[in-house]
Each structure stands twice: as C-alpha cells, then as structure tokens.
ModelCIF file with pLDDT and N, C-alpha, C, O atoms, coordinates in Angstrom:
data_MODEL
#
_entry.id   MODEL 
#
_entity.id                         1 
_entity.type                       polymer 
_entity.pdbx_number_of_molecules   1 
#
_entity_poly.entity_id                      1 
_entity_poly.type                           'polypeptide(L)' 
_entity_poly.nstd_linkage                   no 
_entity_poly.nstd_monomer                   no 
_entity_poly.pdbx_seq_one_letter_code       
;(UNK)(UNK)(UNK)(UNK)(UNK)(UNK)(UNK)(UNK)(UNK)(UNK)(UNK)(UNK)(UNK)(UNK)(UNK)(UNK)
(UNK)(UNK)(UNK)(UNK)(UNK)(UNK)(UNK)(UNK)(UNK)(UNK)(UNK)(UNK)(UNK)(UNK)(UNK)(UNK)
(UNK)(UNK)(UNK)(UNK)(UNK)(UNK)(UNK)(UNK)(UNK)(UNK)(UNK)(UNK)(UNK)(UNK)(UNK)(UNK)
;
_entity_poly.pdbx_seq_one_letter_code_can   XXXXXXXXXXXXXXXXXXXXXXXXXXXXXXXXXXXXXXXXXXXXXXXX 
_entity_poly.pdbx_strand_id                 A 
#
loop_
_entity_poly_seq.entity_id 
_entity_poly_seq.num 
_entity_poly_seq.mon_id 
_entity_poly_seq.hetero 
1 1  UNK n 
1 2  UNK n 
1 3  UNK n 
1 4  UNK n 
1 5  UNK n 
1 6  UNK n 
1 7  UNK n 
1 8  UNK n 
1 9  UNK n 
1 10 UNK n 
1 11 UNK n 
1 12 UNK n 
1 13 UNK n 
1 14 UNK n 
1 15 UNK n 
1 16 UNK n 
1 17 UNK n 
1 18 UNK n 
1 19 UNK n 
1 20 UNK n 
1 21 UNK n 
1 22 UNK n 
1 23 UNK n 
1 24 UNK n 
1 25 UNK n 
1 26 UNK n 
1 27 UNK n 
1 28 UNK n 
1 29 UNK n 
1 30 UNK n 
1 31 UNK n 
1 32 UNK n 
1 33 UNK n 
1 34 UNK n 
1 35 UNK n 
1 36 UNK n 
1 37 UNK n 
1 38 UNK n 
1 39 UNK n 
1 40 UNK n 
1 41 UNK n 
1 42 UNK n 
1 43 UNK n 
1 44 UNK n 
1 45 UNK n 
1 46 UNK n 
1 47 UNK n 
1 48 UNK n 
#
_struct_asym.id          A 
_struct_asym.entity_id   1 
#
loop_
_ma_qa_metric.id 
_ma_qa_metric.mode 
_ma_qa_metric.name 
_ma_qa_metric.software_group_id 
_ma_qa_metric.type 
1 global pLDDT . pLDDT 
2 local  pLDDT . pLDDT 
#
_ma_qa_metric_global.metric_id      1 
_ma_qa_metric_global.metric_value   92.50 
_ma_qa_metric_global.model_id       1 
_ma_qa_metric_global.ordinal_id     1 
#
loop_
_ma_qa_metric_local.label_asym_id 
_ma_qa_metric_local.label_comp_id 
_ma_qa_metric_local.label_seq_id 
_ma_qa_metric_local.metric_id 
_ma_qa_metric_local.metric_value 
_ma_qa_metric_local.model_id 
_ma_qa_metric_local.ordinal_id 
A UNK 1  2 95.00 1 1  
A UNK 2  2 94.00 1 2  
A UNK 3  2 93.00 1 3  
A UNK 4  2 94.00 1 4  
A UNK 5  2 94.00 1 5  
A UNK 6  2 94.00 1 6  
A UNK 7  2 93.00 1 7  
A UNK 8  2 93.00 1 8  
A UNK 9  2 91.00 1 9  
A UNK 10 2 92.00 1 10 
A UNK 11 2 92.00 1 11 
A UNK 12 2 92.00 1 12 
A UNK 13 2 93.00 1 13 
A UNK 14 2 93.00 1 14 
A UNK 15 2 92.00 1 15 
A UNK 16 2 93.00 1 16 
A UNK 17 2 92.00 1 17 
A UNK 18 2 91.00 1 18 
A UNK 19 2 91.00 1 19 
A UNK 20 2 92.00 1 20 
A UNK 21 2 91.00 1 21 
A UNK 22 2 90.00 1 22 
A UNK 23 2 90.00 1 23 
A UNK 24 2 92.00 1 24 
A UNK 25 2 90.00 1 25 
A UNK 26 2 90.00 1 26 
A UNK 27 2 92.00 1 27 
A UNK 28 2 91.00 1 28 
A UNK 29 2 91.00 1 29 
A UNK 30 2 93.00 1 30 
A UNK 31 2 92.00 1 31 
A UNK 32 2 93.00 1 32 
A UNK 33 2 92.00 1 33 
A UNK 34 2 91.00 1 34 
A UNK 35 2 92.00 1 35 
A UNK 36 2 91.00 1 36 
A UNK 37 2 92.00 1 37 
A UNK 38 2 94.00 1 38 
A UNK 39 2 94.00 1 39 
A UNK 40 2 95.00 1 40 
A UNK 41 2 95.00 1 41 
A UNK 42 2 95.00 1 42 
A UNK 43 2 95.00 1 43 
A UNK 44 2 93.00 1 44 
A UNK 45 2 92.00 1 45 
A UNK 46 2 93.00 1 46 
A UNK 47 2 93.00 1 47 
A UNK 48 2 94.00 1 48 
#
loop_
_atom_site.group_PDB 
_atom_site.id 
_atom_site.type_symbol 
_atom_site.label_atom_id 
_atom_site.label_alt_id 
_atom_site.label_comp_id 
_atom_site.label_asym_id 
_atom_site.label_entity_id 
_atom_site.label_seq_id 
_atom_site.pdbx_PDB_ins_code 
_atom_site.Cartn_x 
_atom_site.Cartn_y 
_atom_site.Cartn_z 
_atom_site.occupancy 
_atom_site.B_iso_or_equiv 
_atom_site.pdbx_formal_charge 
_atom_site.auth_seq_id 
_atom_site.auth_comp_id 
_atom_site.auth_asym_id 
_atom_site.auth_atom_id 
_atom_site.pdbx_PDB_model_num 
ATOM 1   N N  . UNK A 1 1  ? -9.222  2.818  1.263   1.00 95.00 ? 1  UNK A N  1 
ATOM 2   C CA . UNK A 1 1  ? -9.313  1.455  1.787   1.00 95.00 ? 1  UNK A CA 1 
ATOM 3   C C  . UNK A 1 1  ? -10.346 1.518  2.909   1.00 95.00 ? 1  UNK A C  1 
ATOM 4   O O  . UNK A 1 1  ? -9.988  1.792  4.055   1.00 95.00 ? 1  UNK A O  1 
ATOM 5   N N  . UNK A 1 2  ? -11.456 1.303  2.642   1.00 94.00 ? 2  UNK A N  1 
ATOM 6   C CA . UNK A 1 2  ? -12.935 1.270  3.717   1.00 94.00 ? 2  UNK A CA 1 
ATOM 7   C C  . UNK A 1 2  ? -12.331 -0.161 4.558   1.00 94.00 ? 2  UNK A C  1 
ATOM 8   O O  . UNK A 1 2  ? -12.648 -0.101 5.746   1.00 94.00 ? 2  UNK A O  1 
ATOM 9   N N  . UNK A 1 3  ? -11.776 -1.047 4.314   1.00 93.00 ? 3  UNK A N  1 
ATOM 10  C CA . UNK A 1 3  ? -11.742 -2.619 5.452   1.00 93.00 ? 3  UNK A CA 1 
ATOM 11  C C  . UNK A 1 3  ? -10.513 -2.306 6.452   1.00 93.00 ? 3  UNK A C  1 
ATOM 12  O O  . UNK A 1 3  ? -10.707 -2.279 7.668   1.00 93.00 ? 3  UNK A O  1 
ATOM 13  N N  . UNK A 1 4  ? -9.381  -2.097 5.951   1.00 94.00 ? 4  UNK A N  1 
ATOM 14  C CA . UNK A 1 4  ? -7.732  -1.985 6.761   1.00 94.00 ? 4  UNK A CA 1 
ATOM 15  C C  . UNK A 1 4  ? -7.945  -3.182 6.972   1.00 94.00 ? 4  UNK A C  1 
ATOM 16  O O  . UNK A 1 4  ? -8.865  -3.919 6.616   1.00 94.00 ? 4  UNK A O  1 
ATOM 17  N N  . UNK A 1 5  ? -6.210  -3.505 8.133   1.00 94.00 ? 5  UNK A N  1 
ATOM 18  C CA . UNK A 1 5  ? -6.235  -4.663 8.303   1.00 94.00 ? 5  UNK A CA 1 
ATOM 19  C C  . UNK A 1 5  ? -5.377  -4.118 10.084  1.00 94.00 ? 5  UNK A C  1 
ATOM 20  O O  . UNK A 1 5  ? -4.740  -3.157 10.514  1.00 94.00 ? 5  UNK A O  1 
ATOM 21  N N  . UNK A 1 6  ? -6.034  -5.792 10.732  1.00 94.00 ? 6  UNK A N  1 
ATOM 22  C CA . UNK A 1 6  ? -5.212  -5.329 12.376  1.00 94.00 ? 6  UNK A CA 1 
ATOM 23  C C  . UNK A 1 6  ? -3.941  -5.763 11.945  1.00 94.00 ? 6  UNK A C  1 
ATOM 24  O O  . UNK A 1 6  ? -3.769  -6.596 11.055  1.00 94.00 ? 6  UNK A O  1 
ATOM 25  N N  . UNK A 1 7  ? -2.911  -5.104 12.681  1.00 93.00 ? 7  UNK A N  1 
ATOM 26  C CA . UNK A 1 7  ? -1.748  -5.602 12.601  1.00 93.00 ? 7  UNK A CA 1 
ATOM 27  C C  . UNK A 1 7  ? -1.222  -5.201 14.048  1.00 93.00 ? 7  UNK A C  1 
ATOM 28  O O  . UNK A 1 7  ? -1.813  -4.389 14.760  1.00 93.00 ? 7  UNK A O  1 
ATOM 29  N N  . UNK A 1 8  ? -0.159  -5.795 14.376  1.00 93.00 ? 8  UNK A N  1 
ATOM 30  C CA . UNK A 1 8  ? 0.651   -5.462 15.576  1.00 93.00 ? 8  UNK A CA 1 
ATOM 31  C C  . UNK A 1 8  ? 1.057   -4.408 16.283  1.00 93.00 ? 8  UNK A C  1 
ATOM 32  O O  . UNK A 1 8  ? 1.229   -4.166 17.477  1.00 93.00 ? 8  UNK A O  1 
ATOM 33  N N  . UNK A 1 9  ? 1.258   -3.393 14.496  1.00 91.00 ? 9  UNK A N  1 
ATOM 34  C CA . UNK A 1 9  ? 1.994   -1.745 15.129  1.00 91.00 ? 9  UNK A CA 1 
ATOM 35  C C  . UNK A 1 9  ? 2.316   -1.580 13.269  1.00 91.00 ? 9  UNK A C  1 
ATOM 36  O O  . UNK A 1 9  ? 2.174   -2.245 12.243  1.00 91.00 ? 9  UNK A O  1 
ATOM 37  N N  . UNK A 1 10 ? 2.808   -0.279 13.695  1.00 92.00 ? 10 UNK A N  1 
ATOM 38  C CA . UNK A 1 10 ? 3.308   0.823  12.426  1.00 92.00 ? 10 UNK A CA 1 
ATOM 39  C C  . UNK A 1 10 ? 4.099   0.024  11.376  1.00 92.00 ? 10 UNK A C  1 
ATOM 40  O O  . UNK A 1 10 ? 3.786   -0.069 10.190  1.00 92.00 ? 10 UNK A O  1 
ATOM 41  N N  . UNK A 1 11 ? 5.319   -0.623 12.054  1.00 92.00 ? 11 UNK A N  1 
ATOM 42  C CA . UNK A 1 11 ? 6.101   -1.088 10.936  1.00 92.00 ? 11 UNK A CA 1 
ATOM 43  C C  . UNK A 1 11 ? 5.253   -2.715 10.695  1.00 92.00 ? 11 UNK A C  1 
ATOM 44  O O  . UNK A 1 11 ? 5.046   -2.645 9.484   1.00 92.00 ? 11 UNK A O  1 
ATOM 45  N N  . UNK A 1 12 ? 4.870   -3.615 10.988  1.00 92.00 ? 12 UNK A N  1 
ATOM 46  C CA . UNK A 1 12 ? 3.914   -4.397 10.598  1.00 92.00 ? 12 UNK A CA 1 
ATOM 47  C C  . UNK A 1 12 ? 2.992   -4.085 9.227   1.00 92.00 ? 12 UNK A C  1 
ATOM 48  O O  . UNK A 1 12 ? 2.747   -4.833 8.280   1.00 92.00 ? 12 UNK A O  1 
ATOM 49  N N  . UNK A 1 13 ? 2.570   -2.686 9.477   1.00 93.00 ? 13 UNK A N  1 
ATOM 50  C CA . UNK A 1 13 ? 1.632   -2.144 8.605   1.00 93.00 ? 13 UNK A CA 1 
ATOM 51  C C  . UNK A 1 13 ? 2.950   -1.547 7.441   1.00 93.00 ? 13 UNK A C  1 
ATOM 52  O O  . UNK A 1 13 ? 2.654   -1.631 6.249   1.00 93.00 ? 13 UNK A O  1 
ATOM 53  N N  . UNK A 1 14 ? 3.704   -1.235 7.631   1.00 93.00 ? 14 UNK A N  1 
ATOM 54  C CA . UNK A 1 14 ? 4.781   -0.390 6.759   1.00 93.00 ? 14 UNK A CA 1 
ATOM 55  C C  . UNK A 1 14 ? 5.025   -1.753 5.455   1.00 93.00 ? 14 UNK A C  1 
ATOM 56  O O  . UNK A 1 14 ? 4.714   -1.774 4.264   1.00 93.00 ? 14 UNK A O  1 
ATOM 57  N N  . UNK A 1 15 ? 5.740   -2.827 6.378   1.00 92.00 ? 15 UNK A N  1 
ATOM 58  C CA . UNK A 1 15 ? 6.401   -4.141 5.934   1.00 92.00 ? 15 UNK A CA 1 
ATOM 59  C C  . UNK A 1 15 ? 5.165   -4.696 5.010   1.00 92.00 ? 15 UNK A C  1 
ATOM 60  O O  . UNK A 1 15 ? 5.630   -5.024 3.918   1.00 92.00 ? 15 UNK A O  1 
ATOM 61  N N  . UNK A 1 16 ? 3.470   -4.957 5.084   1.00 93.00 ? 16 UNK A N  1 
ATOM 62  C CA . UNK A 1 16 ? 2.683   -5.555 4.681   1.00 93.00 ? 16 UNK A CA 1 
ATOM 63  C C  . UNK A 1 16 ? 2.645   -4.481 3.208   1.00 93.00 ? 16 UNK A C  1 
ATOM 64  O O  . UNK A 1 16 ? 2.781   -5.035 2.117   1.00 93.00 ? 16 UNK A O  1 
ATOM 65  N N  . UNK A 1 17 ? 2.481   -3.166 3.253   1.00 92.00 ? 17 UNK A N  1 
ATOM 66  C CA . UNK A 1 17 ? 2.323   -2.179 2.369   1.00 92.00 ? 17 UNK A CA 1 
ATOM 67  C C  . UNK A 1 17 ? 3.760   -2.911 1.298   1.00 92.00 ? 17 UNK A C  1 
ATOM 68  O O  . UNK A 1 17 ? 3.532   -3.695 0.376   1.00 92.00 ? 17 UNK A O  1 
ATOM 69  N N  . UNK A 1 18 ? 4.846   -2.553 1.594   1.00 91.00 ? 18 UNK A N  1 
ATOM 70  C CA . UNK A 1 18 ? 6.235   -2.855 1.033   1.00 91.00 ? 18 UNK A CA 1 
ATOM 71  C C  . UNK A 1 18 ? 5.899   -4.327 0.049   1.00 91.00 ? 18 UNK A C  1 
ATOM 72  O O  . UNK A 1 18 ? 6.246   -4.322 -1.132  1.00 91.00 ? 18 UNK A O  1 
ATOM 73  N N  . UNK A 1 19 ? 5.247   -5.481 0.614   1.00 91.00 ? 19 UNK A N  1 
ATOM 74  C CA . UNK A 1 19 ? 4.907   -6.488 0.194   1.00 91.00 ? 19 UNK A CA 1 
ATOM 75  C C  . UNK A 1 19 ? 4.217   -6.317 -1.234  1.00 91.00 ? 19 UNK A C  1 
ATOM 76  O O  . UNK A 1 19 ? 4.696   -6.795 -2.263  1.00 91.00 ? 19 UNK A O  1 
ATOM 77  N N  . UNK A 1 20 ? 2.844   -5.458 -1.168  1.00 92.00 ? 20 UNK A N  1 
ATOM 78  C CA . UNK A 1 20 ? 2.739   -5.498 -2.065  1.00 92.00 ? 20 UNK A CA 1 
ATOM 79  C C  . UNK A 1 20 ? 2.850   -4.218 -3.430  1.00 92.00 ? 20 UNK A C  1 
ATOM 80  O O  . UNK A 1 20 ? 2.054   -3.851 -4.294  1.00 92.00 ? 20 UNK A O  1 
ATOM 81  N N  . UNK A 1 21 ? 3.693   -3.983 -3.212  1.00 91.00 ? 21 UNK A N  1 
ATOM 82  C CA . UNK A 1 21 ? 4.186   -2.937 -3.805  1.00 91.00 ? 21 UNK A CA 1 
ATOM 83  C C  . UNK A 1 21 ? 4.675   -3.551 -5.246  1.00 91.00 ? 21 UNK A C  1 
ATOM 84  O O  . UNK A 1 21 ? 4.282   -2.949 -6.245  1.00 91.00 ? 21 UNK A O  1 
ATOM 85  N N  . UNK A 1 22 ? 5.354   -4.499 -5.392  1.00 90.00 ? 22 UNK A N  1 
ATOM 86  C CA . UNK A 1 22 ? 5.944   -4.959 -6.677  1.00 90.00 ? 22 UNK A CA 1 
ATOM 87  C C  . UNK A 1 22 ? 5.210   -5.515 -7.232  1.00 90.00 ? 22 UNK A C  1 
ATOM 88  O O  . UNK A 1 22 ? 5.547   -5.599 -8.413  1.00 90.00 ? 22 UNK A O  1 
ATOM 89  N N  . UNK A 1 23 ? 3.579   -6.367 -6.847  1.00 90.00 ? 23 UNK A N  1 
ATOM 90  C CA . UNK A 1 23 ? 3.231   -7.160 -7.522  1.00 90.00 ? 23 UNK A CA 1 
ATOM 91  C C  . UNK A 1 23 ? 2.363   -6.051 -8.545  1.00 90.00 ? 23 UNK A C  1 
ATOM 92  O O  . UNK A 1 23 ? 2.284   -6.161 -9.769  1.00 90.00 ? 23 UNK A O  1 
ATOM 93  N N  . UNK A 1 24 ? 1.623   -4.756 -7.552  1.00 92.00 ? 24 UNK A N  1 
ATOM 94  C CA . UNK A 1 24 ? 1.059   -3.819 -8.229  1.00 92.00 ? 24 UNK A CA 1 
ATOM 95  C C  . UNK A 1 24 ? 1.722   -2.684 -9.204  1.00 92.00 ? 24 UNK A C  1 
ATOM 96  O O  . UNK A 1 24 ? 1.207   -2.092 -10.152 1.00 92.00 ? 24 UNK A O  1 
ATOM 97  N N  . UNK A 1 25 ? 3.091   -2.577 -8.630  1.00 90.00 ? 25 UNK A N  1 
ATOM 98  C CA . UNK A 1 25 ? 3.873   -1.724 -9.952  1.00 90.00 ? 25 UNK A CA 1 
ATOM 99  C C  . UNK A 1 25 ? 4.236   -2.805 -10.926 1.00 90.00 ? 25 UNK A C  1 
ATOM 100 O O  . UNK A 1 25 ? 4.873   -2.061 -11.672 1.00 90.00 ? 25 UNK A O  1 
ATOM 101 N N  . UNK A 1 26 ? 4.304   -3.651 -11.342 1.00 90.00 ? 26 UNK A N  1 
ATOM 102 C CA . UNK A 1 26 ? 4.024   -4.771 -11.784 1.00 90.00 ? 26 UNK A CA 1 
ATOM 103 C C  . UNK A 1 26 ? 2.828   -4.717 -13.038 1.00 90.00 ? 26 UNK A C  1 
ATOM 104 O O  . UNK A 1 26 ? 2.949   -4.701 -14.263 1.00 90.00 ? 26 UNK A O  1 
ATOM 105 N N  . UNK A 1 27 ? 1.691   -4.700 -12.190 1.00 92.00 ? 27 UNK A N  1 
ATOM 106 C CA . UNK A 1 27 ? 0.512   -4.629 -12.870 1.00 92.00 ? 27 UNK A CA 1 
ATOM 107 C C  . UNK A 1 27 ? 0.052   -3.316 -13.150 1.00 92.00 ? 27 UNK A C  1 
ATOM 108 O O  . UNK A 1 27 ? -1.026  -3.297 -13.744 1.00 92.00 ? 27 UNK A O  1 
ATOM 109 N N  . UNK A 1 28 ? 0.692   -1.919 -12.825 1.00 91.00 ? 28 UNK A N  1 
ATOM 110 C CA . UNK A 1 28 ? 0.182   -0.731 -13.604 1.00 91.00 ? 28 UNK A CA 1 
ATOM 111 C C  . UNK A 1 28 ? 1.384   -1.272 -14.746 1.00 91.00 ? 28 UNK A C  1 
ATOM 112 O O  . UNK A 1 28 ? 0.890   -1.707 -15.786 1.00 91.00 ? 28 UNK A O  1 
ATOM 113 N N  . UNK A 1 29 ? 2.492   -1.287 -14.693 1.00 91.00 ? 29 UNK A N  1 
ATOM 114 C CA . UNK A 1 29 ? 3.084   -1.405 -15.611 1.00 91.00 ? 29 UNK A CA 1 
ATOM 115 C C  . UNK A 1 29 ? 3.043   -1.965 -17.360 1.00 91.00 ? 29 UNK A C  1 
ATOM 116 O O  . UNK A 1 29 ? 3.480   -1.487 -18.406 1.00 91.00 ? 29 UNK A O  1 
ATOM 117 N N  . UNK A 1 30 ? 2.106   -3.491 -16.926 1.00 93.00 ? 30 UNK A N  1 
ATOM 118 C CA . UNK A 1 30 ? 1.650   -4.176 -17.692 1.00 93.00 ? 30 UNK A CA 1 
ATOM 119 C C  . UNK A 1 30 ? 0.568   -3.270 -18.283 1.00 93.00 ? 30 UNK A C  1 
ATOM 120 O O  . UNK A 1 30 ? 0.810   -3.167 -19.485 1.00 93.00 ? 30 UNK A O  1 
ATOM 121 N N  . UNK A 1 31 ? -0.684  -2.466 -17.903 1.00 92.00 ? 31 UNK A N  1 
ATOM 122 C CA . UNK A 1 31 ? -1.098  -1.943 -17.995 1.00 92.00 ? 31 UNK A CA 1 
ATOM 123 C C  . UNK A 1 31 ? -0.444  0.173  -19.076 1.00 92.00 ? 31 UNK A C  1 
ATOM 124 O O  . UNK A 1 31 ? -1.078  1.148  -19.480 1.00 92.00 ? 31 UNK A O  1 
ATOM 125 N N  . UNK A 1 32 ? 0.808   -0.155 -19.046 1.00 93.00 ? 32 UNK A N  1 
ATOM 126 C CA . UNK A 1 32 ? 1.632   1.385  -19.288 1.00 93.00 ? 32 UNK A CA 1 
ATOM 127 C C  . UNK A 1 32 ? 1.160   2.269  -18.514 1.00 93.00 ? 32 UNK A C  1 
ATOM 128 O O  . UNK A 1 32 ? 0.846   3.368  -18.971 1.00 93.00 ? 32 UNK A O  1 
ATOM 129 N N  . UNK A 1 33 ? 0.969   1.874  -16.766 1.00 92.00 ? 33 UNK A N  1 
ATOM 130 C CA . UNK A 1 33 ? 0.903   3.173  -16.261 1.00 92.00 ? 33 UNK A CA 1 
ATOM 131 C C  . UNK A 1 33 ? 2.243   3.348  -15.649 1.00 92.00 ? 33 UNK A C  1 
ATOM 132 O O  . UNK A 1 33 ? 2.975   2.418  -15.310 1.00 92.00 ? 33 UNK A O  1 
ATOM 133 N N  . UNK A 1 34 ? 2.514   4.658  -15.530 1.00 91.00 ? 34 UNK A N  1 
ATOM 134 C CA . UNK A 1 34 ? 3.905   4.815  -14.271 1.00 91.00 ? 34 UNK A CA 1 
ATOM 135 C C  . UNK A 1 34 ? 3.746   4.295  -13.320 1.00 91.00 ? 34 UNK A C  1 
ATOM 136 O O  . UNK A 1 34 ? 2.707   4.836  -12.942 1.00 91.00 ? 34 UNK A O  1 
ATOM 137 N N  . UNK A 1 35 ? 4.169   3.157  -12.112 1.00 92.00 ? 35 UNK A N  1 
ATOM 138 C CA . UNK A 1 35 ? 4.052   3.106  -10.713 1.00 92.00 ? 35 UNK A CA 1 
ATOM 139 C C  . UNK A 1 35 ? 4.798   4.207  -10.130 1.00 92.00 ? 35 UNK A C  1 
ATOM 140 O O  . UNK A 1 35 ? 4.432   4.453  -8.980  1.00 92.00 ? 35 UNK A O  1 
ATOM 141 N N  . UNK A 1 36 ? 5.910   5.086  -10.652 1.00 91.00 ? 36 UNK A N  1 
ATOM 142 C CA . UNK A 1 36 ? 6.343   6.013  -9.519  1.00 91.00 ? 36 UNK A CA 1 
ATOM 143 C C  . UNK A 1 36 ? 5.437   7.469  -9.090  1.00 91.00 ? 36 UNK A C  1 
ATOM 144 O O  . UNK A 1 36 ? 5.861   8.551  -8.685  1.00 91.00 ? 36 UNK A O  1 
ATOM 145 N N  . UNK A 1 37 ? 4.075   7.021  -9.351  1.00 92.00 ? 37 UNK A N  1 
ATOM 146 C CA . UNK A 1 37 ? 3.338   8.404  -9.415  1.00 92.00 ? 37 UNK A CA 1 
ATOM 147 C C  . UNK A 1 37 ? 2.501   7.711  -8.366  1.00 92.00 ? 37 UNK A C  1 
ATOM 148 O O  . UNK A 1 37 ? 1.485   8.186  -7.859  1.00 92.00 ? 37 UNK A O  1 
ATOM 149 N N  . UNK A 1 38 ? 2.963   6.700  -8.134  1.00 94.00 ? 38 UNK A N  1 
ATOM 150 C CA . UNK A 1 38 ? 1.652   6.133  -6.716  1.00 94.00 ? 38 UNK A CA 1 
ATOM 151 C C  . UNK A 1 38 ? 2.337   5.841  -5.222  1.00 94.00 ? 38 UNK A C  1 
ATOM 152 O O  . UNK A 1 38 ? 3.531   5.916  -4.931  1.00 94.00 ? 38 UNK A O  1 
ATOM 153 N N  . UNK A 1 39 ? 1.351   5.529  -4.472  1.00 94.00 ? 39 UNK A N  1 
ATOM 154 C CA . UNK A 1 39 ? 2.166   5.406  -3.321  1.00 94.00 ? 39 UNK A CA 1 
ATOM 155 C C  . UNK A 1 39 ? 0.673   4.880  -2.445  1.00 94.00 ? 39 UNK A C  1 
ATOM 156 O O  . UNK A 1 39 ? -0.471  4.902  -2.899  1.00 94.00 ? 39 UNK A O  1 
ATOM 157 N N  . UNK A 1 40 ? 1.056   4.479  -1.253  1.00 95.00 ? 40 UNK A N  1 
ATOM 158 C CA . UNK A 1 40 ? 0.172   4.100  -0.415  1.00 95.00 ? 40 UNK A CA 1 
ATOM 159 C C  . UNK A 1 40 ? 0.539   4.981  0.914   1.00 95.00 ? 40 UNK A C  1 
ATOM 160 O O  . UNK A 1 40 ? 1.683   5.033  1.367   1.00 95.00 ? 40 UNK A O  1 
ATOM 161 N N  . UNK A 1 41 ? -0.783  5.790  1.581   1.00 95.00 ? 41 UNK A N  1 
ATOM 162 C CA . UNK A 1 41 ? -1.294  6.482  2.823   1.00 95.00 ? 41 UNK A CA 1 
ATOM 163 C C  . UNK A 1 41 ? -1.687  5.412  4.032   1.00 95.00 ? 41 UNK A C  1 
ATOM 164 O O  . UNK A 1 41 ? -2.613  4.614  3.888   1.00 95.00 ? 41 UNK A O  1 
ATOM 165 N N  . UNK A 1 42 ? -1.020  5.471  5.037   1.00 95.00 ? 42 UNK A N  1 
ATOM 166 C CA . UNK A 1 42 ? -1.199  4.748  5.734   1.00 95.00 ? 42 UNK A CA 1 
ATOM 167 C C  . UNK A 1 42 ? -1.864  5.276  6.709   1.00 95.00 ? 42 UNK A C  1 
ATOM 168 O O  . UNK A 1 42 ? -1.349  6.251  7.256   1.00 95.00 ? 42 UNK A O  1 
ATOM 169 N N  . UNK A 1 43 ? -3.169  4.790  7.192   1.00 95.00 ? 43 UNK A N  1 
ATOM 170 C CA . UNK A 1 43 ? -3.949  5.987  8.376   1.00 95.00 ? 43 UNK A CA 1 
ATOM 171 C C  . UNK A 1 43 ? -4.508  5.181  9.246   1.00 95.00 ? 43 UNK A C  1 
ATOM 172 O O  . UNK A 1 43 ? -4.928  4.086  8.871   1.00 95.00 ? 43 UNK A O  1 
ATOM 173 N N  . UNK A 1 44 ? -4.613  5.599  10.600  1.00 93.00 ? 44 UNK A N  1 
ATOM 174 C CA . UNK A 1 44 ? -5.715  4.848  11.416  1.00 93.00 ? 44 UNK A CA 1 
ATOM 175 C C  . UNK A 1 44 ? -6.977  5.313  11.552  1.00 93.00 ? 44 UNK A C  1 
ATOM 176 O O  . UNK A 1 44 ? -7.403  6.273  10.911  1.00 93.00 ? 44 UNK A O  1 
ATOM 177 N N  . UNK A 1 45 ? -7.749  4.557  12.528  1.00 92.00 ? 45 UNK A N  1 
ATOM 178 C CA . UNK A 1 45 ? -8.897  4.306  11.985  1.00 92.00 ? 45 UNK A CA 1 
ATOM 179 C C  . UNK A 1 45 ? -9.685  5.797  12.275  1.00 92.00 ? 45 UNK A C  1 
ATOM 180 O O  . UNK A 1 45 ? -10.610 6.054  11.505  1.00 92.00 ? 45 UNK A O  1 
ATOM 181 N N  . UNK A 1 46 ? -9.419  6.633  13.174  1.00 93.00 ? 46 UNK A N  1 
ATOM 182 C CA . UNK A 1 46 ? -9.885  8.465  12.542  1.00 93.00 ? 46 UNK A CA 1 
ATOM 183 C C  . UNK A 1 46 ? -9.022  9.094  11.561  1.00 93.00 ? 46 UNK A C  1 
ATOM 184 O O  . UNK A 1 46 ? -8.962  10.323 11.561  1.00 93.00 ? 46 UNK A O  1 
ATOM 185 N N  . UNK A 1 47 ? -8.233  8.312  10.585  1.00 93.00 ? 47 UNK A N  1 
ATOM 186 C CA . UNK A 1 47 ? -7.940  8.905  9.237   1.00 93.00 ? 47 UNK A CA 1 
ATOM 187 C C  . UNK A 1 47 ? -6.067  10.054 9.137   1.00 93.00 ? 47 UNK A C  1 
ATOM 188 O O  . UNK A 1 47 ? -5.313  10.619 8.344   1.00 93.00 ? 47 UNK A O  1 
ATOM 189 N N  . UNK A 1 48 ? -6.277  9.719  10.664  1.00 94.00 ? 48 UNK A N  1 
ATOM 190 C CA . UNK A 1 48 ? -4.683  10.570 10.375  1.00 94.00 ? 48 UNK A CA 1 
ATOM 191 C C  . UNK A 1 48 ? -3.664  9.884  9.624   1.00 94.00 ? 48 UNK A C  1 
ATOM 192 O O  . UNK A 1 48 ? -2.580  10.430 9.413   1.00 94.00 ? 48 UNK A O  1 
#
C-alpha cells in the first residue's frame, strides 16, 4: 500500500482494516481463491 491512510491511532487503523475484510474475502471467493491465506500488515510510515 504506497498511499495509507491518517487515522487517529492503532485501533482506528485495526477497525478500518476489519471493515474491509468481508467485502474482499468475498471477492477472492467469488473469484475460488481461499481468503484464509491472506491477511493485511499494518505499518507506519518507516515500514515497521
């Protein structure tokens, strides 16, 4: 993800991730991919 987004703090960023989580296991699904083989890295902006 080269853009991110500002948010308030950690769980802000946790809660926004969580959001879209179903619409995209969702759409690998439709697709026949597994969603339980994915996940989202949450890092700031030097990458930790």
């Amino acid at each position: 993800d080269d853009t991110g987004l500002d948010l308030v703090g950690i769980e802000a960023a946790y809660l926004d991730a969580c959001r879209s989580i179903p619409a995209m296991a969702a759409e690998l699904l439709q697709r026949r991919v597994d969603p339980s083989r994915h996940g989202f890295e949450i890092t700031d902006r030097g990458g930790q």
